[in-house]
PDB file of N, CA and C in Angstrom:
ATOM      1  N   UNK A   1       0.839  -1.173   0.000  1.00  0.00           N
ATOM      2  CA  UNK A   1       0.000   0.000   0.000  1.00  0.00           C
ATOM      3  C   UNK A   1       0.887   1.241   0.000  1.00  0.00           C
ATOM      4  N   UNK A   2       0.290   1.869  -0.639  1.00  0.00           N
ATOM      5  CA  UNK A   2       1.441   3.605  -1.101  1.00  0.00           C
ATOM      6  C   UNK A   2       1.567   4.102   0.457  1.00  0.00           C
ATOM      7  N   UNK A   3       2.610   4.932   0.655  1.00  0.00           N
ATOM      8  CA  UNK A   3       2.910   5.499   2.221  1.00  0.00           C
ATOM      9  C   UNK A   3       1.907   6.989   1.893  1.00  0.00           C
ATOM     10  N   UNK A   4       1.083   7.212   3.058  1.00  0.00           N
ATOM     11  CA  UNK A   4       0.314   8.477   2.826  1.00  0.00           C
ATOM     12  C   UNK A   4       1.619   9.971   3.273  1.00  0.00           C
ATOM     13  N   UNK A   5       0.956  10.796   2.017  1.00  0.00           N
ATOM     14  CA  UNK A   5       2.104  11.998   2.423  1.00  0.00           C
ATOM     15  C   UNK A   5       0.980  13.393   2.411  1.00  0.00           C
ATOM     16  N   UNK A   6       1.935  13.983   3.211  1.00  0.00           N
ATOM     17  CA  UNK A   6       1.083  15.517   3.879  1.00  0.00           C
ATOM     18  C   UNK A   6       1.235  16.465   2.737  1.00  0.00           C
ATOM     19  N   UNK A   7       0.261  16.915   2.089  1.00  0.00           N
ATOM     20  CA  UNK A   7       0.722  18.069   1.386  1.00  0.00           C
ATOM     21  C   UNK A   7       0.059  19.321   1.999  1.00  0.00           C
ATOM     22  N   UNK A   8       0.388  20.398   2.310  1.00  0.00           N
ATOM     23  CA  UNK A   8      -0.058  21.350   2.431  1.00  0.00           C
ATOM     24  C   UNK A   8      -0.125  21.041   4.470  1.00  0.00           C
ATOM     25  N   UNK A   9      -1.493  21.678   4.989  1.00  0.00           N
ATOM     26  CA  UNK A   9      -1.427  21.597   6.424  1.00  0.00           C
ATOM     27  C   UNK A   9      -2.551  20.583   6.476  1.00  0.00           C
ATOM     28  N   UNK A  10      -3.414  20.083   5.432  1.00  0.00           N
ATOM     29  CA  UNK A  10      -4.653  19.492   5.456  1.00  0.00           C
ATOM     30  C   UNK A  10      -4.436  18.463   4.551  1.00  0.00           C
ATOM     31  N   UNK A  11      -4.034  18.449   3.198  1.00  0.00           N
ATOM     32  CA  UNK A  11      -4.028  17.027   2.708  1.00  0.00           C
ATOM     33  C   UNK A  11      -3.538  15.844   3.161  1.00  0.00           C
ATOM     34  N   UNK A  12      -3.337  14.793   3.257  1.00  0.00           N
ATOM     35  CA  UNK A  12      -2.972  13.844   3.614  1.00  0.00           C
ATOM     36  C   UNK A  12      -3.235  12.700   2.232  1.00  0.00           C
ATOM     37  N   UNK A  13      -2.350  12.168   1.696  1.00  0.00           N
ATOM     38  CA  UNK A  13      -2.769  11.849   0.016  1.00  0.00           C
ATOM     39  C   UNK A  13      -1.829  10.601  -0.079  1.00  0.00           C
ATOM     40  N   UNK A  14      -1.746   9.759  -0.797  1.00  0.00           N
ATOM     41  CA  UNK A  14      -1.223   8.646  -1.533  1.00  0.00           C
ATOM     42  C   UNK A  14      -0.583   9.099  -3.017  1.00  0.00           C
ATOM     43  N   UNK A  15       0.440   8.224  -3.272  1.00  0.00           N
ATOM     44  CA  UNK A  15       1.150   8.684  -4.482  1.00  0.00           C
ATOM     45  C   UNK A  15      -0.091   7.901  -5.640  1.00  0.00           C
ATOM     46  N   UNK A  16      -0.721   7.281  -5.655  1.00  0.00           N
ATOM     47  CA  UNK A  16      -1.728   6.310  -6.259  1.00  0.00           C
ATOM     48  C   UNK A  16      -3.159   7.636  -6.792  1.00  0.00           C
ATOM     49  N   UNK A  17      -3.250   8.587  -5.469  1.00  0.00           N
ATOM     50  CA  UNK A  17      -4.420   8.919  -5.455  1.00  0.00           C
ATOM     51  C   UNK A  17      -3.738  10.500  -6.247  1.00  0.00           C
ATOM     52  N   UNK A  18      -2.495  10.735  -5.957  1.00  0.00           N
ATOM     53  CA  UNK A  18      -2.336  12.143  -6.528  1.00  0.00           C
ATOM     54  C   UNK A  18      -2.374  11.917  -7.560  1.00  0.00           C
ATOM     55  N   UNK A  19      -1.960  10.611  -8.421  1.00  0.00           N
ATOM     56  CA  UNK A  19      -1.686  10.594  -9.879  1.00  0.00           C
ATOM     57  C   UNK A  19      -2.758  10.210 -10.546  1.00  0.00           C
ATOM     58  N   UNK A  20      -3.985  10.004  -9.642  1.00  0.00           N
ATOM     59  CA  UNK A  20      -5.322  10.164 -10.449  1.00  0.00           C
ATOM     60  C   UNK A  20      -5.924  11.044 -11.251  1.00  0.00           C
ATOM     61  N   UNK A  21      -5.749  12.047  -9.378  1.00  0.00           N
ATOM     62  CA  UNK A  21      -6.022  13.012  -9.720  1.00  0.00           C
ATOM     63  C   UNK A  21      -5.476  13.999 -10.616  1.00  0.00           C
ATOM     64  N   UNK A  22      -3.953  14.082 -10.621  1.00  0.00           N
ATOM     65  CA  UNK A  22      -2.679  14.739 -11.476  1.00  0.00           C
ATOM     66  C   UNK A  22      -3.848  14.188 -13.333  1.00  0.00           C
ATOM     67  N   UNK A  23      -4.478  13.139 -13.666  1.00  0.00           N
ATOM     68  CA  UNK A  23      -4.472  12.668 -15.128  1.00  0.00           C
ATOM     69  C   UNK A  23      -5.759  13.220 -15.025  1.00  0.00           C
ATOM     70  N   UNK A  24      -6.527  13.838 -14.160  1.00  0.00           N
ATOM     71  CA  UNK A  24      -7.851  14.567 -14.805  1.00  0.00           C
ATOM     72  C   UNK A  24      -7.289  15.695 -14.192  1.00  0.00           C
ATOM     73  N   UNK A  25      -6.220  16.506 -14.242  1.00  0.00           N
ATOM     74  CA  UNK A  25      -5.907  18.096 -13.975  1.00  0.00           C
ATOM     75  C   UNK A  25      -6.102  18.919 -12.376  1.00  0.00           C
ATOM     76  N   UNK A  26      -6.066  17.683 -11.777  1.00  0.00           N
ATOM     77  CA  UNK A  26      -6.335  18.514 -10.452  1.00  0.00           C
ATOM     78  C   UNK A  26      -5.400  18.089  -9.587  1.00  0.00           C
ATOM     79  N   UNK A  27      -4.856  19.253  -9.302  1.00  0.00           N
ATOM     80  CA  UNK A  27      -3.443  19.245  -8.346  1.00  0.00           C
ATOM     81  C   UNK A  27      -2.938  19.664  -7.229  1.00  0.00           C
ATOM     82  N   UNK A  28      -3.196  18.657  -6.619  1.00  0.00           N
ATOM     83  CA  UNK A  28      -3.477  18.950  -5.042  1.00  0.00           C
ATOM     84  C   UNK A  28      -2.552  19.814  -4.694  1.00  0.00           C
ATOM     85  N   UNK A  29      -1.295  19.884  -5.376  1.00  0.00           N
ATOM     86  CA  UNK A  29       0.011  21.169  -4.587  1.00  0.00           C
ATOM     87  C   UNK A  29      -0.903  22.801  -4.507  1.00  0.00           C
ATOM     88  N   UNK A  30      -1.858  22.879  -5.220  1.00  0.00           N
ATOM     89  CA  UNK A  30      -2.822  24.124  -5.137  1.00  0.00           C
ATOM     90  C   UNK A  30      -3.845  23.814  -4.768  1.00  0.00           C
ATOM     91  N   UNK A  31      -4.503  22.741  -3.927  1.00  0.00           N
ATOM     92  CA  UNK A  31      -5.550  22.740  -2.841  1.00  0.00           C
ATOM     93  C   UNK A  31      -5.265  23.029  -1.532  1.00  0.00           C
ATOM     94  N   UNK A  32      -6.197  23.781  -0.750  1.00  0.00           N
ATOM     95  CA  UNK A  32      -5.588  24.207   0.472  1.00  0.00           C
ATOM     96  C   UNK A  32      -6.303  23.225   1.504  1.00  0.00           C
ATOM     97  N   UNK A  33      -7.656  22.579   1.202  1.00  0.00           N
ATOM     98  CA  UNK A  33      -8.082  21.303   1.608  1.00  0.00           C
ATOM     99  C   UNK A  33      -8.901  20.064   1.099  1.00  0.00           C
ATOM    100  N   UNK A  34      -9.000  19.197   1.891  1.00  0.00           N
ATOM    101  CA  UNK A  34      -9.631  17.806   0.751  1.00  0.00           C
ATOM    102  C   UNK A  34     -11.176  18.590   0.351  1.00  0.00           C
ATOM    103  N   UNK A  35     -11.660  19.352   1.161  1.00  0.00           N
ATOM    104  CA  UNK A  35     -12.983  19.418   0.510  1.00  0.00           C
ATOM    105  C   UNK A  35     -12.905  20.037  -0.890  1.00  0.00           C
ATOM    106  N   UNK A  36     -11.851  21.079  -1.194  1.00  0.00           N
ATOM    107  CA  UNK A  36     -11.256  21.514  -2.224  1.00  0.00           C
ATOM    108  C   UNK A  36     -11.047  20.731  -3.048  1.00  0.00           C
ATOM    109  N   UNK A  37     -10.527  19.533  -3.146  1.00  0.00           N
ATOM    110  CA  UNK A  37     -10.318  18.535  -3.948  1.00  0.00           C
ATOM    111  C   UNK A  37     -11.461  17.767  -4.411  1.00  0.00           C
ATOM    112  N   UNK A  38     -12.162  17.902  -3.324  1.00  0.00           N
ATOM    113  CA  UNK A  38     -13.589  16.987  -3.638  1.00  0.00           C
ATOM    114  C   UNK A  38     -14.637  17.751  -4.456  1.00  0.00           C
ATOM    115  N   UNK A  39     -14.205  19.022  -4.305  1.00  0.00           N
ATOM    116  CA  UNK A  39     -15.025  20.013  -5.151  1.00  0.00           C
ATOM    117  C   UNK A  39     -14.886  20.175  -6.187  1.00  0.00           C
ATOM    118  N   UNK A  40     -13.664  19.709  -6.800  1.00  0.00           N
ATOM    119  CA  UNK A  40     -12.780  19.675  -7.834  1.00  0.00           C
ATOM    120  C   UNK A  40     -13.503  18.498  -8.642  1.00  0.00           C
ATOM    121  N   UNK A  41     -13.417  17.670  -8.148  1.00  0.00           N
ATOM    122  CA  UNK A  41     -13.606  16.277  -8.657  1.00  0.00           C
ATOM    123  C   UNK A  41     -15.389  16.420  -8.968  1.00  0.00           C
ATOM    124  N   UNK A  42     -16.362  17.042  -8.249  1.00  0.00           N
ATOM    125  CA  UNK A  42     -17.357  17.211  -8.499  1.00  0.00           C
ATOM    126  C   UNK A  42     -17.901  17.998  -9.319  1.00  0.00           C
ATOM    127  N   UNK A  43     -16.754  18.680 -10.223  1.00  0.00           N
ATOM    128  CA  UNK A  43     -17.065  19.930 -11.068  1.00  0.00           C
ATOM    129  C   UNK A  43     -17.362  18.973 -12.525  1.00  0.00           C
ATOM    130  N   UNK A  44     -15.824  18.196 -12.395  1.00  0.00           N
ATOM    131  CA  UNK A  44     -15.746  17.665 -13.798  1.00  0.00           C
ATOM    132  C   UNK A  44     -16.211  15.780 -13.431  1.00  0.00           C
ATOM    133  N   UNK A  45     -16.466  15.261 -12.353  1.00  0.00           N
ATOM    134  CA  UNK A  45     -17.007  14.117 -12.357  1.00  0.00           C
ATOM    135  C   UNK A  45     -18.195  13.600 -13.525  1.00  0.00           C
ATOM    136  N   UNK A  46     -19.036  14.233 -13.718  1.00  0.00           N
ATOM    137  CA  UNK A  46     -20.576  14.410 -15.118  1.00  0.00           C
ATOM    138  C   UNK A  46     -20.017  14.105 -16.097  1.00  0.00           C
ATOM    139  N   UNK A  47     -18.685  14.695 -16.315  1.00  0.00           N
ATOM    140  CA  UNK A  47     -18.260  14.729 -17.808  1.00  0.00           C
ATOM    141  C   UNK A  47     -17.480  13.343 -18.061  1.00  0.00           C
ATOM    142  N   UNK A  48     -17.912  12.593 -17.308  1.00  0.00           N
ATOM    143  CA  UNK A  48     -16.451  11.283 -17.336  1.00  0.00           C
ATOM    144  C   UNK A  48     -17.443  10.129 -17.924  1.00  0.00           C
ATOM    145  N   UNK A  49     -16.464   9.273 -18.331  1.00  0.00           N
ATOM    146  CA  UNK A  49     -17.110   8.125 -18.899  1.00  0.00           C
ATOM    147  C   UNK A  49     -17.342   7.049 -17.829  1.00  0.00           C
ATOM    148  N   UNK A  50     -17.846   5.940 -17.912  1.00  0.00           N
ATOM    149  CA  UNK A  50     -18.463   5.253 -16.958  1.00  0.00           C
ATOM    150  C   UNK A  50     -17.653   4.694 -15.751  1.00  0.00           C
ATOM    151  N   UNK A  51     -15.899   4.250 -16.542  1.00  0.00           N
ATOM    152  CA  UNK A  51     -14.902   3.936 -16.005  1.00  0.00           C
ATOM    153  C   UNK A  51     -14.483   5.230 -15.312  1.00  0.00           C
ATOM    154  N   UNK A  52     -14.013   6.130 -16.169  1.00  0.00           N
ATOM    155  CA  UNK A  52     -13.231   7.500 -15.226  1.00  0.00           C
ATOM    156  C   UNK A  52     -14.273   7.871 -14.250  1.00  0.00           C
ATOM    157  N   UNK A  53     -15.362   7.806 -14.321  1.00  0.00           N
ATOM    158  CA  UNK A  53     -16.243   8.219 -13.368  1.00  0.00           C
ATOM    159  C   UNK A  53     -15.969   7.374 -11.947  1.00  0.00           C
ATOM    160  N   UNK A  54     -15.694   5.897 -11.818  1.00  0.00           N
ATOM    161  CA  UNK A  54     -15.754   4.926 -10.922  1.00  0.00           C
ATOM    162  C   UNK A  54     -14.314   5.263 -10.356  1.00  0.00           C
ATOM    163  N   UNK A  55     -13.425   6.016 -11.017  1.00  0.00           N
ATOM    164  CA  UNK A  55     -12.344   5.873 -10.335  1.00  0.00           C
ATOM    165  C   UNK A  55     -11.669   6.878  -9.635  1.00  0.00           C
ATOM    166  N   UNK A  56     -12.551   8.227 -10.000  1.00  0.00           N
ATOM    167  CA  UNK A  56     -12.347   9.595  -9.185  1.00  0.00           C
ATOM    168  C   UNK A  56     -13.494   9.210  -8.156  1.00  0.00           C
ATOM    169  N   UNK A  57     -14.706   8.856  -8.378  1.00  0.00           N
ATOM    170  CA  UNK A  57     -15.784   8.797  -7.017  1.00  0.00           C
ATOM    171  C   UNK A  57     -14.798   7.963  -5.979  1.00  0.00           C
ATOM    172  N   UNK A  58     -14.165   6.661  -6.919  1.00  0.00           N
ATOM    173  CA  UNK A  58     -13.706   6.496  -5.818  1.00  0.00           C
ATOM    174  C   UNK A  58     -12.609   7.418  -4.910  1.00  0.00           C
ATOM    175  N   UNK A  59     -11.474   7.972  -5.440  1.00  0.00           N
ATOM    176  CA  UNK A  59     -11.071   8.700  -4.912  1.00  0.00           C
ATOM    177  C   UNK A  59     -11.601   9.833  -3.646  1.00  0.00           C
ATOM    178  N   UNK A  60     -12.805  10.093  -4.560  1.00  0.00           N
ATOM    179  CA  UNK A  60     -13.584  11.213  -3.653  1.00  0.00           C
ATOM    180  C   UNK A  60     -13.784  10.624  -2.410  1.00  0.00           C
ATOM    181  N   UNK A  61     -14.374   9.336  -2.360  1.00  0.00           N
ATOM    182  CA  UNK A  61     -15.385   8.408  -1.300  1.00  0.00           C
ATOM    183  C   UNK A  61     -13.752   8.242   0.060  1.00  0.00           C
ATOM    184  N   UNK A  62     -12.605   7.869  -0.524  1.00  0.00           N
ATOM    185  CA  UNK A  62     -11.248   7.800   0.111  1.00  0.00           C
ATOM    186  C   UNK A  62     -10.981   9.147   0.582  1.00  0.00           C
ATOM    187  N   UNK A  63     -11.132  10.278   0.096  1.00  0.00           N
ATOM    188  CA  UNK A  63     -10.719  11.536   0.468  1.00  0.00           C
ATOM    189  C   UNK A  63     -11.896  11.666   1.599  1.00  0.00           C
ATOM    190  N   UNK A  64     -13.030  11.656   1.058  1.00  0.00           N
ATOM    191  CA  UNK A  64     -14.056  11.865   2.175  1.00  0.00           C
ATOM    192  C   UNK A  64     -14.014  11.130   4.011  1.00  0.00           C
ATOM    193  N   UNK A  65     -13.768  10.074   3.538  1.00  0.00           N
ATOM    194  CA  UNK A  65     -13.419   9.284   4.776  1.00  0.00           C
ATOM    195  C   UNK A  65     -12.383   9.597   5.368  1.00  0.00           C
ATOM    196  N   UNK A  66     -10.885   9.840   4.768  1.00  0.00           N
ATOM    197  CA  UNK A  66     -10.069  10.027   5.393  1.00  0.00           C
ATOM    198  C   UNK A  66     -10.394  11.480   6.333  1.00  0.00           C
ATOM    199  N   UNK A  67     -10.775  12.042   5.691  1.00  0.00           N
ATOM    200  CA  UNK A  67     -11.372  13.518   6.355  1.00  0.00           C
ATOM    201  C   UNK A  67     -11.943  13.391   7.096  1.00  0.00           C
ATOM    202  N   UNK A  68     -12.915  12.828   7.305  1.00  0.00           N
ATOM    203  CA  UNK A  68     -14.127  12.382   8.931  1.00  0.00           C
ATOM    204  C   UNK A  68     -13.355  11.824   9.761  1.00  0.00           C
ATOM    205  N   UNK A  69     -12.549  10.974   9.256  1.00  0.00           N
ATOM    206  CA  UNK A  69     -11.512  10.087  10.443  1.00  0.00           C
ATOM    207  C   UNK A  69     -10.555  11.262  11.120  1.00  0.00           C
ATOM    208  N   UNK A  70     -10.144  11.702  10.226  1.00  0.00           N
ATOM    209  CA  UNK A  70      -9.116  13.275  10.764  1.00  0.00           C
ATOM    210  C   UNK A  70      -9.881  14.001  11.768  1.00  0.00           C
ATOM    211  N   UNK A  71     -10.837  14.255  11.396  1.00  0.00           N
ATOM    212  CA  UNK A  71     -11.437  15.880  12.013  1.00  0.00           C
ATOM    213  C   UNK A  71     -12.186  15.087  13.595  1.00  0.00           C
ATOM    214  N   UNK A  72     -12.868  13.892  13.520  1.00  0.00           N
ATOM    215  CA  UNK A  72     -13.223  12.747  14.898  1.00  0.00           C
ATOM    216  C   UNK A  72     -12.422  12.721  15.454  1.00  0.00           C
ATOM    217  N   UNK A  73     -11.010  12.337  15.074  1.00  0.00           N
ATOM    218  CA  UNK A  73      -9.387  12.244  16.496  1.00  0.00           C
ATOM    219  C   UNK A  73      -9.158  13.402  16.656  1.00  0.00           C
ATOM    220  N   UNK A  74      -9.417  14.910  16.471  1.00  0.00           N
ATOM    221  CA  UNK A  74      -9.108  15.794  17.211  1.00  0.00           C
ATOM    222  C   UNK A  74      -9.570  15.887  18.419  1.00  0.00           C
TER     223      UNK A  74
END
């Protein structure tokens, strides 16, 4: 499993999940948090084909969780 790395003060990301995201244009080094990313992914998610669609939601669904798990252990 990829080692998770910190970008910024809020991301927390996988080399797997940046380079998803990196091949539909969204680049987490200019998100300041995951909801940012998830917002991202929800702009251009519609426009994807049945496959690219299954594989950013998933991303999203991983970003989302990791985020609830974060913000609960404070």
């Amino acid at each position: 499993m990829d080692e998770l790395k910190k970008y910024g003060k809020n991301i927390i990301i996988n080399d797997y999940e940046k380079s998803v995201l990196l091949r539909y244009e969204i680049d987490i080094t200019k998100c300041k948090t995951i909801d940012e990313i998830i917002l991202l992914i929800d702009i251009i998610i519609n426009e994807l084909s049945d496959e690219e669609y299954e594989e950013l939601d998933y991303i999203a669904s991983i970003l989302s969780e990791r985020k609830y798990y974060s913000e609960t252990n404070k």
